[in-house]
PDB file of N, CA and C in Angstrom:
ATOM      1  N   UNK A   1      -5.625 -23.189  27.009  1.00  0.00           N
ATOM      2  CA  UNK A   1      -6.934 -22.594  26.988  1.00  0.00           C
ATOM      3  C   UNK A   1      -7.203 -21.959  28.354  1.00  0.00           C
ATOM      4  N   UNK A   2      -7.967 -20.784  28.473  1.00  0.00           N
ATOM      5  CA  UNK A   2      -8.129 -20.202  29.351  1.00  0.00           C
ATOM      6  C   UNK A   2      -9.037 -20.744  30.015  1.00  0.00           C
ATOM      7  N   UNK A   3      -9.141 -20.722  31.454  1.00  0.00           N
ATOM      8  CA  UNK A   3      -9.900 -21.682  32.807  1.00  0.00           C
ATOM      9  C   UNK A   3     -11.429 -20.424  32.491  1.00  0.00           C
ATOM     10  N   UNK A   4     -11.379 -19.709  31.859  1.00  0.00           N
ATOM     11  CA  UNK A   4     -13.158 -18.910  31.953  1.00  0.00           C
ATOM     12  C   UNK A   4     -13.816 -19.306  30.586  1.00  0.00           C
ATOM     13  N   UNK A   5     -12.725 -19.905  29.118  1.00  0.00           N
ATOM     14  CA  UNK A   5     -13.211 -20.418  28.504  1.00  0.00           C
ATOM     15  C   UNK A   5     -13.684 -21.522  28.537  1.00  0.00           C
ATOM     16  N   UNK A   6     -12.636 -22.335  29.050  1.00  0.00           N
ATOM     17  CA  UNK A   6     -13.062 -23.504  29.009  1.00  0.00           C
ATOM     18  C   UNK A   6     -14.391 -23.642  30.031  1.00  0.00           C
ATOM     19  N   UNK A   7     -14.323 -23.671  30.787  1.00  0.00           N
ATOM     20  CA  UNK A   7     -15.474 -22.931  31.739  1.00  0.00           C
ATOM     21  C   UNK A   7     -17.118 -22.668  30.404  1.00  0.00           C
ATOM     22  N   UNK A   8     -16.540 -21.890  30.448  1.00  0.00           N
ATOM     23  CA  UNK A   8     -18.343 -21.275  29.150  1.00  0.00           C
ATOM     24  C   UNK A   8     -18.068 -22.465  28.338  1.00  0.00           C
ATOM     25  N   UNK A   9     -17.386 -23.100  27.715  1.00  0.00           N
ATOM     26  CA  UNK A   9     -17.317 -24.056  26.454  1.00  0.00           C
ATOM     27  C   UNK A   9     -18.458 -25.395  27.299  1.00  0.00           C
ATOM     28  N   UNK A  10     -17.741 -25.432  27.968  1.00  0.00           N
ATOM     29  CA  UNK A  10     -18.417 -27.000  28.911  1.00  0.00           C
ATOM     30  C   UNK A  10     -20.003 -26.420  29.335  1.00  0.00           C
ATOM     31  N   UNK A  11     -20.188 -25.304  29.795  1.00  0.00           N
ATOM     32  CA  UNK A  11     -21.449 -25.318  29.633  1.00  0.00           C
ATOM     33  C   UNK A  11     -22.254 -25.093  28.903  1.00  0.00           C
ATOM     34  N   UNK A  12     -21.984 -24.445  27.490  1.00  0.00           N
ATOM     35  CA  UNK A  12     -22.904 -24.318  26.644  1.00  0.00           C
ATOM     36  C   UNK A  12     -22.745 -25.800  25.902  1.00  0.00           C
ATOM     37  N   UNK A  13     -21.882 -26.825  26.049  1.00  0.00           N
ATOM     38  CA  UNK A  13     -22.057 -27.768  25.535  1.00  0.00           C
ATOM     39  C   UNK A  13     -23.166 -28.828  26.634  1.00  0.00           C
ATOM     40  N   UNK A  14     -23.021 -28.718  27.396  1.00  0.00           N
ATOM     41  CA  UNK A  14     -24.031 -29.527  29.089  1.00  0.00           C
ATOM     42  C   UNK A  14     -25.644 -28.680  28.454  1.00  0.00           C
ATOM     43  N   UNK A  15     -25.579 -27.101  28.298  1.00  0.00           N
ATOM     44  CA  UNK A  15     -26.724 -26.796  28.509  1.00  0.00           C
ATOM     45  C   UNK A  15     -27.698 -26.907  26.831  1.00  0.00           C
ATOM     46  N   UNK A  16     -26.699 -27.365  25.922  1.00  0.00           N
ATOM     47  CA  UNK A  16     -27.275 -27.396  24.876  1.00  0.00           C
ATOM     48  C   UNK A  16     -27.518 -29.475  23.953  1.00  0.00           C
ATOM     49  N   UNK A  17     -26.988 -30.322  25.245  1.00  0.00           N
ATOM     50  CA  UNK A  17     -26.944 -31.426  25.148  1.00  0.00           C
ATOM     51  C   UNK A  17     -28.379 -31.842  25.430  1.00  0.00           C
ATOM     52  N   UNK A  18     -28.411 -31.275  26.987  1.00  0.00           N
ATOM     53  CA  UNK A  18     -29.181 -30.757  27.858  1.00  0.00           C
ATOM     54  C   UNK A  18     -31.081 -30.410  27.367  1.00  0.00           C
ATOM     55  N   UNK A  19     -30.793 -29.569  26.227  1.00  0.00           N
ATOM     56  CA  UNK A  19     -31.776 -29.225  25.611  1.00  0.00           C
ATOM     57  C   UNK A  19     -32.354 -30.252  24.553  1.00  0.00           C
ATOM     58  N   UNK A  20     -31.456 -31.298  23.869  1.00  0.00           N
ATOM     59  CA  UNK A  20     -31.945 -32.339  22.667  1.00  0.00           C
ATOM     60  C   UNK A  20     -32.307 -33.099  23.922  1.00  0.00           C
ATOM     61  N   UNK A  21     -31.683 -33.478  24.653  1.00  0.00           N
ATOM     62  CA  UNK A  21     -32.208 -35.077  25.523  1.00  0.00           C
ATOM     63  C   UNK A  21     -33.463 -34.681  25.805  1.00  0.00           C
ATOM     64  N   UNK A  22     -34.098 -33.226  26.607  1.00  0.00           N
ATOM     65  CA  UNK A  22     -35.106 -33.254  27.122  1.00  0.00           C
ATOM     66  C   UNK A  22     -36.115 -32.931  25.259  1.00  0.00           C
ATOM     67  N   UNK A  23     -35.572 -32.563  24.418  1.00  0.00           N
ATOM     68  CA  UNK A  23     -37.019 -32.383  23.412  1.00  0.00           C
ATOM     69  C   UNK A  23     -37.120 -33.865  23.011  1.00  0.00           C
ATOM     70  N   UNK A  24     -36.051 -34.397  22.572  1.00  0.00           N
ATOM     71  CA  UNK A  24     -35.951 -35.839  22.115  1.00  0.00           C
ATOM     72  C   UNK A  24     -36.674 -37.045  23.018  1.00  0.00           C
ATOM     73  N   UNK A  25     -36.509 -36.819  24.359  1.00  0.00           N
ATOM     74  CA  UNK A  25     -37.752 -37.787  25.096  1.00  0.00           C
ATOM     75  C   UNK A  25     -39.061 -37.082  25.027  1.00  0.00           C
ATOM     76  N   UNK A  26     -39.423 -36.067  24.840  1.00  0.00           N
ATOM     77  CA  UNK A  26     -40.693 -35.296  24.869  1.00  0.00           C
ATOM     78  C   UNK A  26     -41.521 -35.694  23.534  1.00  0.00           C
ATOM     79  N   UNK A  27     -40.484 -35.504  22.164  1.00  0.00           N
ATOM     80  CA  UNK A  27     -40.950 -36.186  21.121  1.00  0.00           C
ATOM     81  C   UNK A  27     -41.299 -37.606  21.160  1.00  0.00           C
ATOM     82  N   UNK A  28     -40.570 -38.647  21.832  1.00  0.00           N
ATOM     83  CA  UNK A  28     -40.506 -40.021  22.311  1.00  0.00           C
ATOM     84  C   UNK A  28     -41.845 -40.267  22.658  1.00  0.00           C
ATOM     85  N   UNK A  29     -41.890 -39.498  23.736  1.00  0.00           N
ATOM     86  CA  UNK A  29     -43.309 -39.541  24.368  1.00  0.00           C
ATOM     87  C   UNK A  29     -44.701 -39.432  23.345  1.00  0.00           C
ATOM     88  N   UNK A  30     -44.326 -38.459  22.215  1.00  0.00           N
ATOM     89  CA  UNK A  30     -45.557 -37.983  21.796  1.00  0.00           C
ATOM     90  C   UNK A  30     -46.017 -38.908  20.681  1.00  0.00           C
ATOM     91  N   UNK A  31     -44.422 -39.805  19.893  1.00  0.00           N
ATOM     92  CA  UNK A  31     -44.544 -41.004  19.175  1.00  0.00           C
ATOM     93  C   UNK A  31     -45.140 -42.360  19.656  1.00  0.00           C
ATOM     94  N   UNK A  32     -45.053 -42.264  21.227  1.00  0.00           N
ATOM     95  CA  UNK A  32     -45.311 -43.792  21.728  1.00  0.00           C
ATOM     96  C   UNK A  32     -46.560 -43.434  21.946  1.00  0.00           C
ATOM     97  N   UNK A  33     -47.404 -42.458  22.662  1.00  0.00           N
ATOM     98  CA  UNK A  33     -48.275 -41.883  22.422  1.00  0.00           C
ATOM     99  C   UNK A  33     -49.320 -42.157  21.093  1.00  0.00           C
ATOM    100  N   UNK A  34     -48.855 -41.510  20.340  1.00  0.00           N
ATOM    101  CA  UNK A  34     -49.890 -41.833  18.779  1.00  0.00           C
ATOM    102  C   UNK A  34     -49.574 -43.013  18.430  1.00  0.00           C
ATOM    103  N   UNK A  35     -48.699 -44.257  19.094  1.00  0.00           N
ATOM    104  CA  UNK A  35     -48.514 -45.276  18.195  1.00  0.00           C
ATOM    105  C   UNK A  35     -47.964 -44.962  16.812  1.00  0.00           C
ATOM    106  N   UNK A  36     -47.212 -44.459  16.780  1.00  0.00           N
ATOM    107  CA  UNK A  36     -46.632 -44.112  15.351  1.00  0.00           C
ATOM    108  C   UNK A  36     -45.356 -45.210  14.958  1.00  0.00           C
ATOM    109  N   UNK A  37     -45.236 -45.757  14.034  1.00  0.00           N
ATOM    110  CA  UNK A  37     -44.071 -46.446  14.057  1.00  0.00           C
ATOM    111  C   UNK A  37     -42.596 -46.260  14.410  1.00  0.00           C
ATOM    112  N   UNK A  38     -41.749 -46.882  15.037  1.00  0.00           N
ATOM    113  CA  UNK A  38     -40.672 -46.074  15.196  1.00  0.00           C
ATOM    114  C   UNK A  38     -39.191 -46.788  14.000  1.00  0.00           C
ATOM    115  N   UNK A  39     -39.630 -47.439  13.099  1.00  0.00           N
ATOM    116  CA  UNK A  39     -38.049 -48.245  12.236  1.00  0.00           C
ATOM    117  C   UNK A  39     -37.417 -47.481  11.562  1.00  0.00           C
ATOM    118  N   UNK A  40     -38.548 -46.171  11.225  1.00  0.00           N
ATOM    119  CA  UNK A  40     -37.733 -44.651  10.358  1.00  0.00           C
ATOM    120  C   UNK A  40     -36.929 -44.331  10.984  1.00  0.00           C
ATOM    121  N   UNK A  41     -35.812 -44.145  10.483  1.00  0.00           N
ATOM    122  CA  UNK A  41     -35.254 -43.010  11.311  1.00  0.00           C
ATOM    123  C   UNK A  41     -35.839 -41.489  11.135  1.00  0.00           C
ATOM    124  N   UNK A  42     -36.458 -41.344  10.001  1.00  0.00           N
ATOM    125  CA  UNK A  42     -37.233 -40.022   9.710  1.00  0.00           C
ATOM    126  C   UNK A  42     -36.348 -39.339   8.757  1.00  0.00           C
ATOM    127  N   UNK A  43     -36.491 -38.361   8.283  1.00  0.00           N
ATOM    128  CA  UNK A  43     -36.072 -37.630   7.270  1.00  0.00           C
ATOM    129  C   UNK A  43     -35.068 -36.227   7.633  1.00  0.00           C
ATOM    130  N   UNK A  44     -34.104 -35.877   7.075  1.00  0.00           N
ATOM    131  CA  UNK A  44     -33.161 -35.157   7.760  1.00  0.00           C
ATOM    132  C   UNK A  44     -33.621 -33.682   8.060  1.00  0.00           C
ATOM    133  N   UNK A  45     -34.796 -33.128   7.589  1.00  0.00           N
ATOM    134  CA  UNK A  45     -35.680 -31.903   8.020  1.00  0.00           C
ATOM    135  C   UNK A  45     -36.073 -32.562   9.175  1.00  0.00           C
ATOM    136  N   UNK A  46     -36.677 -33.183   9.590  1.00  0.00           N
ATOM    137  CA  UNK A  46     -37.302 -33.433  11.082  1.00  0.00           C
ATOM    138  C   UNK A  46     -36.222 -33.948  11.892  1.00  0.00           C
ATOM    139  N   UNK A  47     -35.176 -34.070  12.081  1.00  0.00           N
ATOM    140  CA  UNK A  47     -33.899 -34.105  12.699  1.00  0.00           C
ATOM    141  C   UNK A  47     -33.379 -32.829  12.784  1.00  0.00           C
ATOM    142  N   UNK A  48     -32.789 -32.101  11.625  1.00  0.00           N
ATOM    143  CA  UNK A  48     -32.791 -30.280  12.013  1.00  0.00           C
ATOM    144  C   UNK A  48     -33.923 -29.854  12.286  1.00  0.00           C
ATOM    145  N   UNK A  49     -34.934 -29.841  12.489  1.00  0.00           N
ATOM    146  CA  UNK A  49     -36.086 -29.266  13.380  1.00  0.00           C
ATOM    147  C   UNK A  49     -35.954 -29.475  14.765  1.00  0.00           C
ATOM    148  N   UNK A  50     -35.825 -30.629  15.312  1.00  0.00           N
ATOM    149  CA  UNK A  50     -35.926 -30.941  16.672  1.00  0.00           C
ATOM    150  C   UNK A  50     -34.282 -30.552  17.262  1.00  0.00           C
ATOM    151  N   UNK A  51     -33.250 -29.995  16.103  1.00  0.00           N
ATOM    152  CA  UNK A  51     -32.015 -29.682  16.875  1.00  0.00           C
ATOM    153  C   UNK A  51     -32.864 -28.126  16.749  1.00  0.00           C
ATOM    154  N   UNK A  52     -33.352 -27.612  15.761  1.00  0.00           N
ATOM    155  CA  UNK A  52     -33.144 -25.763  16.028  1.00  0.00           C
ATOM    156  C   UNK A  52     -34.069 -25.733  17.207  1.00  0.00           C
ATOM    157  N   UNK A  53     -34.940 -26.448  17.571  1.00  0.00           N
ATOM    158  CA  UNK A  53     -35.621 -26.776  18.183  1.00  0.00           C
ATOM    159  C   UNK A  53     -35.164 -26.153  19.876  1.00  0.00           C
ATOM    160  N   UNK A  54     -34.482 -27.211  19.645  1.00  0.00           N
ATOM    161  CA  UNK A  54     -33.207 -27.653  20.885  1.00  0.00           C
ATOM    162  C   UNK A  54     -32.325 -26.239  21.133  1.00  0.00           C
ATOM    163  N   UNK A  55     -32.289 -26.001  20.113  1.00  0.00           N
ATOM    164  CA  UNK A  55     -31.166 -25.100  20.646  1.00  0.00           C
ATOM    165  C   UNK A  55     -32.017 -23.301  20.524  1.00  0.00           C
ATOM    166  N   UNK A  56     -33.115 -23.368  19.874  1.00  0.00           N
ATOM    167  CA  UNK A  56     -33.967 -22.242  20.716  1.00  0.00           C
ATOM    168  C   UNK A  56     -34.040 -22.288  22.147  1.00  0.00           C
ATOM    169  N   UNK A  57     -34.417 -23.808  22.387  1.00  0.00           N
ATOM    170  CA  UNK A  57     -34.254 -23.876  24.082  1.00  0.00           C
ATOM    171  C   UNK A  57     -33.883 -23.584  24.858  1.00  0.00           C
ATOM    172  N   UNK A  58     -32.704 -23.816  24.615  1.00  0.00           N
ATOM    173  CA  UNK A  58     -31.400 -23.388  25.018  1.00  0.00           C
ATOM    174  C   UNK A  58     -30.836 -21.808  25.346  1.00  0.00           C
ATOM    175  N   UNK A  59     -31.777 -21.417  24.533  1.00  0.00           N
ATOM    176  CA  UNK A  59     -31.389 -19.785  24.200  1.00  0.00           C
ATOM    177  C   UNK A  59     -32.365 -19.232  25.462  1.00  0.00           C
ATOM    178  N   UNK A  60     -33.367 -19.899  25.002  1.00  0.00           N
ATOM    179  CA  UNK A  60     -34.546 -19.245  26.093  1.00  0.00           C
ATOM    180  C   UNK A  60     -34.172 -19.539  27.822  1.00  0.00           C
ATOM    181  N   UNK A  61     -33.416 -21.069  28.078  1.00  0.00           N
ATOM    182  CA  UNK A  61     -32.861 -20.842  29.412  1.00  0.00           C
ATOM    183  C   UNK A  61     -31.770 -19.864  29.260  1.00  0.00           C
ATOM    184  N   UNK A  62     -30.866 -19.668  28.675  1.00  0.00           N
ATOM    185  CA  UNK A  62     -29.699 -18.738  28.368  1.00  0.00           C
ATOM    186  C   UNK A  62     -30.535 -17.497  29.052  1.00  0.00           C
ATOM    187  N   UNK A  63     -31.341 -17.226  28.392  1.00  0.00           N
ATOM    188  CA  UNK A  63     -32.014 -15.367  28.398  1.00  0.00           C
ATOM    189  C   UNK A  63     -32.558 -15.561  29.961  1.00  0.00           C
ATOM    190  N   UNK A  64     -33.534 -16.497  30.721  1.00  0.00           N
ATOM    191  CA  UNK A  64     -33.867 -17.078  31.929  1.00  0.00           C
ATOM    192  C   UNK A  64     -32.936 -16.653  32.863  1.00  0.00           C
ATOM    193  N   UNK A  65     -31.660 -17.258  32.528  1.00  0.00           N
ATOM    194  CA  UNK A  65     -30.768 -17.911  33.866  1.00  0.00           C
ATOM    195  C   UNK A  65     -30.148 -16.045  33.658  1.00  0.00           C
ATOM    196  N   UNK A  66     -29.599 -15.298  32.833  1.00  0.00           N
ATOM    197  CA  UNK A  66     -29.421 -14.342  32.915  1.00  0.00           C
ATOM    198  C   UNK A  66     -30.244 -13.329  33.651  1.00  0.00           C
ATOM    199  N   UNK A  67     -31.336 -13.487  33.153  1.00  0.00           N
ATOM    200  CA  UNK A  67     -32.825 -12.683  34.443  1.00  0.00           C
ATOM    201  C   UNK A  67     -32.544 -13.042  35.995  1.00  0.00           C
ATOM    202  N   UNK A  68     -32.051 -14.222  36.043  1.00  0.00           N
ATOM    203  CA  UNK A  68     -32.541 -14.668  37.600  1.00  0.00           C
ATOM    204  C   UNK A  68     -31.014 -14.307  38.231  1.00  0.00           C
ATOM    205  N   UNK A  69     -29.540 -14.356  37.427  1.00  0.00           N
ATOM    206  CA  UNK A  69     -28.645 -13.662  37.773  1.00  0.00           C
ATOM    207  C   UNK A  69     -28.400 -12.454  38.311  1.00  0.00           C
ATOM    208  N   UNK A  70     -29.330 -11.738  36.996  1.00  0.00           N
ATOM    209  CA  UNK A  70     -29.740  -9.629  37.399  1.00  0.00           C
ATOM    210  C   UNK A  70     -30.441  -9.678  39.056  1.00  0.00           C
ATOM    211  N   UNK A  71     -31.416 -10.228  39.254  1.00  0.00           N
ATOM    212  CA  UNK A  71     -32.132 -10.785  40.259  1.00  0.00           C
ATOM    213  C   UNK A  71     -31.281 -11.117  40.971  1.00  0.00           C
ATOM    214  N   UNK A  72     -30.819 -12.068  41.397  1.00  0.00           N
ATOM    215  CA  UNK A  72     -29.788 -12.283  42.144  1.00  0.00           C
ATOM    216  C   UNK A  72     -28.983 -10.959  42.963  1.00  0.00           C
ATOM    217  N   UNK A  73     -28.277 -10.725  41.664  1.00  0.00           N
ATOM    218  CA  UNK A  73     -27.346  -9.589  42.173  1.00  0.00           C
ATOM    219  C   UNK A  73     -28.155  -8.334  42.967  1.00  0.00           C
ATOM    220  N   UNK A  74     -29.077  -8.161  42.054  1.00  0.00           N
ATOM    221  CA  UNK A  74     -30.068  -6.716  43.030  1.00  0.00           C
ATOM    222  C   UNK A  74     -30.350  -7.205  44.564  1.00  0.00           C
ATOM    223  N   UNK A  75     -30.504  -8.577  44.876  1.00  0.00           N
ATOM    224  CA  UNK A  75     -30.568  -8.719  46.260  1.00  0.00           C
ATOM    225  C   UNK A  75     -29.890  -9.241  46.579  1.00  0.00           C
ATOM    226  N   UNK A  76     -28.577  -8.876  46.258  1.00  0.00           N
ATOM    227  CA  UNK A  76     -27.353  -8.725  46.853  1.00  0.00           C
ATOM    228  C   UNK A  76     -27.229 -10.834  47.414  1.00  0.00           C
ATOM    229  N   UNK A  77     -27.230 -11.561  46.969  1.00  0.00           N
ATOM    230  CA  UNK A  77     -27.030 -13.332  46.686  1.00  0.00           C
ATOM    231  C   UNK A  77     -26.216 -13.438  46.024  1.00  0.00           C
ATOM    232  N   UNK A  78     -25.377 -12.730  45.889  1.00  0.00           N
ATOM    233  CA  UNK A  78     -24.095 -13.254  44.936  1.00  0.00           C
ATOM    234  C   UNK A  78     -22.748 -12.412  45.566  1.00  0.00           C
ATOM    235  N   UNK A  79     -21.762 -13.396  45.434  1.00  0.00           N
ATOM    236  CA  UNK A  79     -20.544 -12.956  45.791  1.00  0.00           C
ATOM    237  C   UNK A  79     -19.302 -13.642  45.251  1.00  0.00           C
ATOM    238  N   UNK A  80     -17.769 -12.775  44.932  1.00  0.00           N
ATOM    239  CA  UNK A  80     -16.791 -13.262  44.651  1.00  0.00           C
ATOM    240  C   UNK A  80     -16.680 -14.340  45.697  1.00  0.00           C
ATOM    241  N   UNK A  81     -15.641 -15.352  45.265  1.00  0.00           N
ATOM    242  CA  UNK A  81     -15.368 -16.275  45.892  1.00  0.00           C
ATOM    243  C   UNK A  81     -13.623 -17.421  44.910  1.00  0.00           C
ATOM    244  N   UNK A  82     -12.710 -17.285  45.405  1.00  0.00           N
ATOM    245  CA  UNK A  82     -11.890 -18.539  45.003  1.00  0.00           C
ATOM    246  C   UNK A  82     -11.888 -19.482  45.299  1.00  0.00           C
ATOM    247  N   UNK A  83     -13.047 -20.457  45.638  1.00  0.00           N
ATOM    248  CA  UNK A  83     -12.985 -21.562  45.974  1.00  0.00           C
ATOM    249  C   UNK A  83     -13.481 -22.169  44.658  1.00  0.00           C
ATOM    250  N   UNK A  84     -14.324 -21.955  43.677  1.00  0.00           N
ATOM    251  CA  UNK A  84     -14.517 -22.666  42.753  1.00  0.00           C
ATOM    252  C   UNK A  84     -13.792 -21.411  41.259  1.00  0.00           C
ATOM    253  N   UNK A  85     -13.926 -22.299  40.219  1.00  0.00           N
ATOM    254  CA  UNK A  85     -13.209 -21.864  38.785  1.00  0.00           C
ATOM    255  C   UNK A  85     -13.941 -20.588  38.513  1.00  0.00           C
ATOM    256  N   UNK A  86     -15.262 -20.497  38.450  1.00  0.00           N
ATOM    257  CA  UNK A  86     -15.837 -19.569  37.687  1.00  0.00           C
ATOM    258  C   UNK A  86     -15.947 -18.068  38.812  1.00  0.00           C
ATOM    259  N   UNK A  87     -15.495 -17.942  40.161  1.00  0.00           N
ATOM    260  CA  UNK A  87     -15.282 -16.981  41.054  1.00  0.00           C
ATOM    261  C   UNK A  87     -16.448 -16.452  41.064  1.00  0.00           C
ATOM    262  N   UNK A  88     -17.434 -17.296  41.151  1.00  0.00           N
ATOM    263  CA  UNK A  88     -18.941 -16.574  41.811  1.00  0.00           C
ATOM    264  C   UNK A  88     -19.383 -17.895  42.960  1.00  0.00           C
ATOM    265  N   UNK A  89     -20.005 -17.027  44.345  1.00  0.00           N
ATOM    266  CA  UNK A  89     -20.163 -17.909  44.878  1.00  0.00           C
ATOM    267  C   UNK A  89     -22.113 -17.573  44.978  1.00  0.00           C
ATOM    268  N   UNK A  90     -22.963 -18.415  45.075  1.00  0.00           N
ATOM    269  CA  UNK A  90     -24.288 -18.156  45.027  1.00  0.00           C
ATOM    270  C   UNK A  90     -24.837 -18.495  46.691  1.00  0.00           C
ATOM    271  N   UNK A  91     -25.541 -17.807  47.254  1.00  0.00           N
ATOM    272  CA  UNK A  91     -26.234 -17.470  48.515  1.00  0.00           C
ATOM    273  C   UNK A  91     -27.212 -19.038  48.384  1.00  0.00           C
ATOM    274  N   UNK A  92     -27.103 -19.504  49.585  1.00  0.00           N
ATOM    275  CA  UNK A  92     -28.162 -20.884  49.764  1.00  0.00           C
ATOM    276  C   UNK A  92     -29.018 -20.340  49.779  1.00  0.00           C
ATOM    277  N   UNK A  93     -29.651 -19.360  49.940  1.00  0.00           N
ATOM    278  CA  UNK A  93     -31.364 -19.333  50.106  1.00  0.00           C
ATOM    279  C   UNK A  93     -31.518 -18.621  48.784  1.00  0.00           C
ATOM    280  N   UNK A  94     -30.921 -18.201  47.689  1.00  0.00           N
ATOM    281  CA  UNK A  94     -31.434 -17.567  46.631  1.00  0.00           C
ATOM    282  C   UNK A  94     -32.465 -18.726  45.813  1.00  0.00           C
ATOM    283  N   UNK A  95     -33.197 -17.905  45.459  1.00  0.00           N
ATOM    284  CA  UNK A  95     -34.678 -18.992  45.214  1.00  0.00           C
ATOM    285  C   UNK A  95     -34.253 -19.625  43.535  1.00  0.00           C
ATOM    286  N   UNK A  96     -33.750 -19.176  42.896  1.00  0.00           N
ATOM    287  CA  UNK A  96     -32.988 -19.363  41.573  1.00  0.00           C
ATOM    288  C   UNK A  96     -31.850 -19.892  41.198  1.00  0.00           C
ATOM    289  N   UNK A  97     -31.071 -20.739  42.117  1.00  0.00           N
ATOM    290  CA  UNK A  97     -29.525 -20.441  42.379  1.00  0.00           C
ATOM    291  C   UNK A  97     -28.891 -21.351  41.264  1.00  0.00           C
ATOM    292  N   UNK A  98     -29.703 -22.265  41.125  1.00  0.00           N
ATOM    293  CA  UNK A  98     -29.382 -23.392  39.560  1.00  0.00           C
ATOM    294  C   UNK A  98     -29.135 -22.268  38.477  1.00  0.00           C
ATOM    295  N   UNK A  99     -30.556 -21.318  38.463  1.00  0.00           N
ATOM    296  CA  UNK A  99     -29.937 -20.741  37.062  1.00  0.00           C
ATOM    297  C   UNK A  99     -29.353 -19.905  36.938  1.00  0.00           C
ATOM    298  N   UNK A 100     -28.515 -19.204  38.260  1.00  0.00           N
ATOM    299  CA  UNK A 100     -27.579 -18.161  38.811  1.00  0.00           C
ATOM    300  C   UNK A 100     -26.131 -18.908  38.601  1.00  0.00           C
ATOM    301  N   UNK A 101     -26.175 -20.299  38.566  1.00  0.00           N
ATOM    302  CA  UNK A 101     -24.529 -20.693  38.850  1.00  0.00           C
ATOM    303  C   UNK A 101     -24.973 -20.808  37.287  1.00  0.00           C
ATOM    304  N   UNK A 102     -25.762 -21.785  36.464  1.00  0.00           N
ATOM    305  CA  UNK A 102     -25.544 -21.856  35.173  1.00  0.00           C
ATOM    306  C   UNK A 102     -25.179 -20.224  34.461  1.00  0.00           C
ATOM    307  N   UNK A 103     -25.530 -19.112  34.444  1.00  0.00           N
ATOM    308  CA  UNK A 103     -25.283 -18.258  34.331  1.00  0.00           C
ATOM    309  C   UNK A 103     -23.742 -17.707  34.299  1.00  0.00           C
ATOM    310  N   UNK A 104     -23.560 -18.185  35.496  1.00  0.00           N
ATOM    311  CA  UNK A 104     -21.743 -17.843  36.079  1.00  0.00           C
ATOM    312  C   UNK A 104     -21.082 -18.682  35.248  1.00  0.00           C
ATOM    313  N   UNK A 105     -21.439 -20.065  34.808  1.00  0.00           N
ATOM    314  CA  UNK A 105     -20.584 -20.673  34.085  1.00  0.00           C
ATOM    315  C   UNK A 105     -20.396 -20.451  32.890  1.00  0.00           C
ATOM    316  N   UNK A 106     -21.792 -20.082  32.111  1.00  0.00           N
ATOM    317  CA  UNK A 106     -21.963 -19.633  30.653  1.00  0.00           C
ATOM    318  C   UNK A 106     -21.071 -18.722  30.312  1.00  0.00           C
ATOM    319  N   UNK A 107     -21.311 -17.499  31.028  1.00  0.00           N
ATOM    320  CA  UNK A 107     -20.541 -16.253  31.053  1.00  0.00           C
ATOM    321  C   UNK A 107     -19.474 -16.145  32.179  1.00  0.00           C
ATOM    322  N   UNK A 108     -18.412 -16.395  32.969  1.00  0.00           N
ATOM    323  CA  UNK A 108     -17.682 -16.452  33.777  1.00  0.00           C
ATOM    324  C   UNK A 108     -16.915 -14.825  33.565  1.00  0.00           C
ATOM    325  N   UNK A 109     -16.514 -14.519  32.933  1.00  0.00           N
ATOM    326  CA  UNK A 109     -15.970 -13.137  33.052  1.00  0.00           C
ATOM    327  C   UNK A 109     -17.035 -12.252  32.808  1.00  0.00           C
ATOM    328  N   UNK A 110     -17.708 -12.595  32.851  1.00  0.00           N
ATOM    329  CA  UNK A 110     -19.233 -11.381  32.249  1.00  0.00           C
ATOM    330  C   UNK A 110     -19.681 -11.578  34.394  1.00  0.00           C
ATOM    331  N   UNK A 111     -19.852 -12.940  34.602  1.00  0.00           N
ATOM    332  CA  UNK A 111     -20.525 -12.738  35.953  1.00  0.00           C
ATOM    333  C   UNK A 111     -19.859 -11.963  36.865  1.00  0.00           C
ATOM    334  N   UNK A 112     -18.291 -12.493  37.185  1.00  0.00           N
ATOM    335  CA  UNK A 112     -17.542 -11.899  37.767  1.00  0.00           C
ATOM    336  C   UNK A 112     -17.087 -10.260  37.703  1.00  0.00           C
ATOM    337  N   UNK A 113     -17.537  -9.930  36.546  1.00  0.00           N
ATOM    338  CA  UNK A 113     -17.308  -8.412  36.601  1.00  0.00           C
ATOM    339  C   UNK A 113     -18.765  -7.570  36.929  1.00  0.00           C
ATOM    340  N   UNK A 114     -19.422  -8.211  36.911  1.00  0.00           N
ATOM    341  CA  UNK A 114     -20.617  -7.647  37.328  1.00  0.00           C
ATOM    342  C   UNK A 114     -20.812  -7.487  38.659  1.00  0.00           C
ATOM    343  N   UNK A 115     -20.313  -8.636  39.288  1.00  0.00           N
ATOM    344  CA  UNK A 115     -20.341  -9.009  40.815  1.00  0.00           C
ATOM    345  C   UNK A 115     -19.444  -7.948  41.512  1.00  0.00           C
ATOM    346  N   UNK A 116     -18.348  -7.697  40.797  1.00  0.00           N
ATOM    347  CA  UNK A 116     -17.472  -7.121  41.539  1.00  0.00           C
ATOM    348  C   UNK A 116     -17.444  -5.477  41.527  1.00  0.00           C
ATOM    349  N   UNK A 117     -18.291  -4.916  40.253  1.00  0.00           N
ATOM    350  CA  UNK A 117     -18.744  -3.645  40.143  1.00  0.00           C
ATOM    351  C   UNK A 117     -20.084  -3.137  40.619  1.00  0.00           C
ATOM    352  N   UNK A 118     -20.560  -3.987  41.475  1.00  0.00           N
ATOM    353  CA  UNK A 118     -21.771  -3.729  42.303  1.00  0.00           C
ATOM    354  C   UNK A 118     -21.677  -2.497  43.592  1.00  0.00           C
TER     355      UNK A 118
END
């Protein structure tokens, strides 16, 4: 397997894990909250709800971390680099830089060619 796939595979699996843990304690919250019972497990529509849920989420940091990448690059915070797998290296002071490397990892040949045709 290729080191830019595997690369995007691991993070859309982190950033979409990522997305149930945080709706799934949020729901948690909103059950302990109303006192609602918890011995259901609930019904398999409200389980695919809280995954499409999840993985709209997901989409919406996806579309995010891509914005703050474009961003990035226009002020010039981004650069090739071989010290790590995905060959983007991110500027310490970029105000976004979490969702600039998630970005690089999602897309690794998408970042790197962007970077380098600047």
């Amino acid at each position: 397997m290729q080191t830019t796939l595997s690369i995007a595979l691991r993070a859309h699996a982190v950033l979409l894990s990522a997305s149930v843990t945080v709706l799934t304690a949020a729901c948690l919250c909103i059950i302990l909250l109303l006192h609602m019972p918890l011995d259901e497990p609930g019904p398999f529509g409200l389980r695919a709800t809280v995954f499409g849920i999840a993985v709209l989420g997901a989409l919406y940091v996806r579309r995010k971390a891509s914005c703050a990448f474009n961003a990035a690059l226009q002020a010039r915070q981004i650069g090739l680099s071989d010290l790590n797998a995905n060959g983007v290296s991110v500027s310490d002071d970029c105000p976004h830089a979490w969702l600039v490397q998630m970005y690089a990892e999602l897309c690794p040949a998408a970042a790197r060619r962007q970077v380098a045709s600047r």
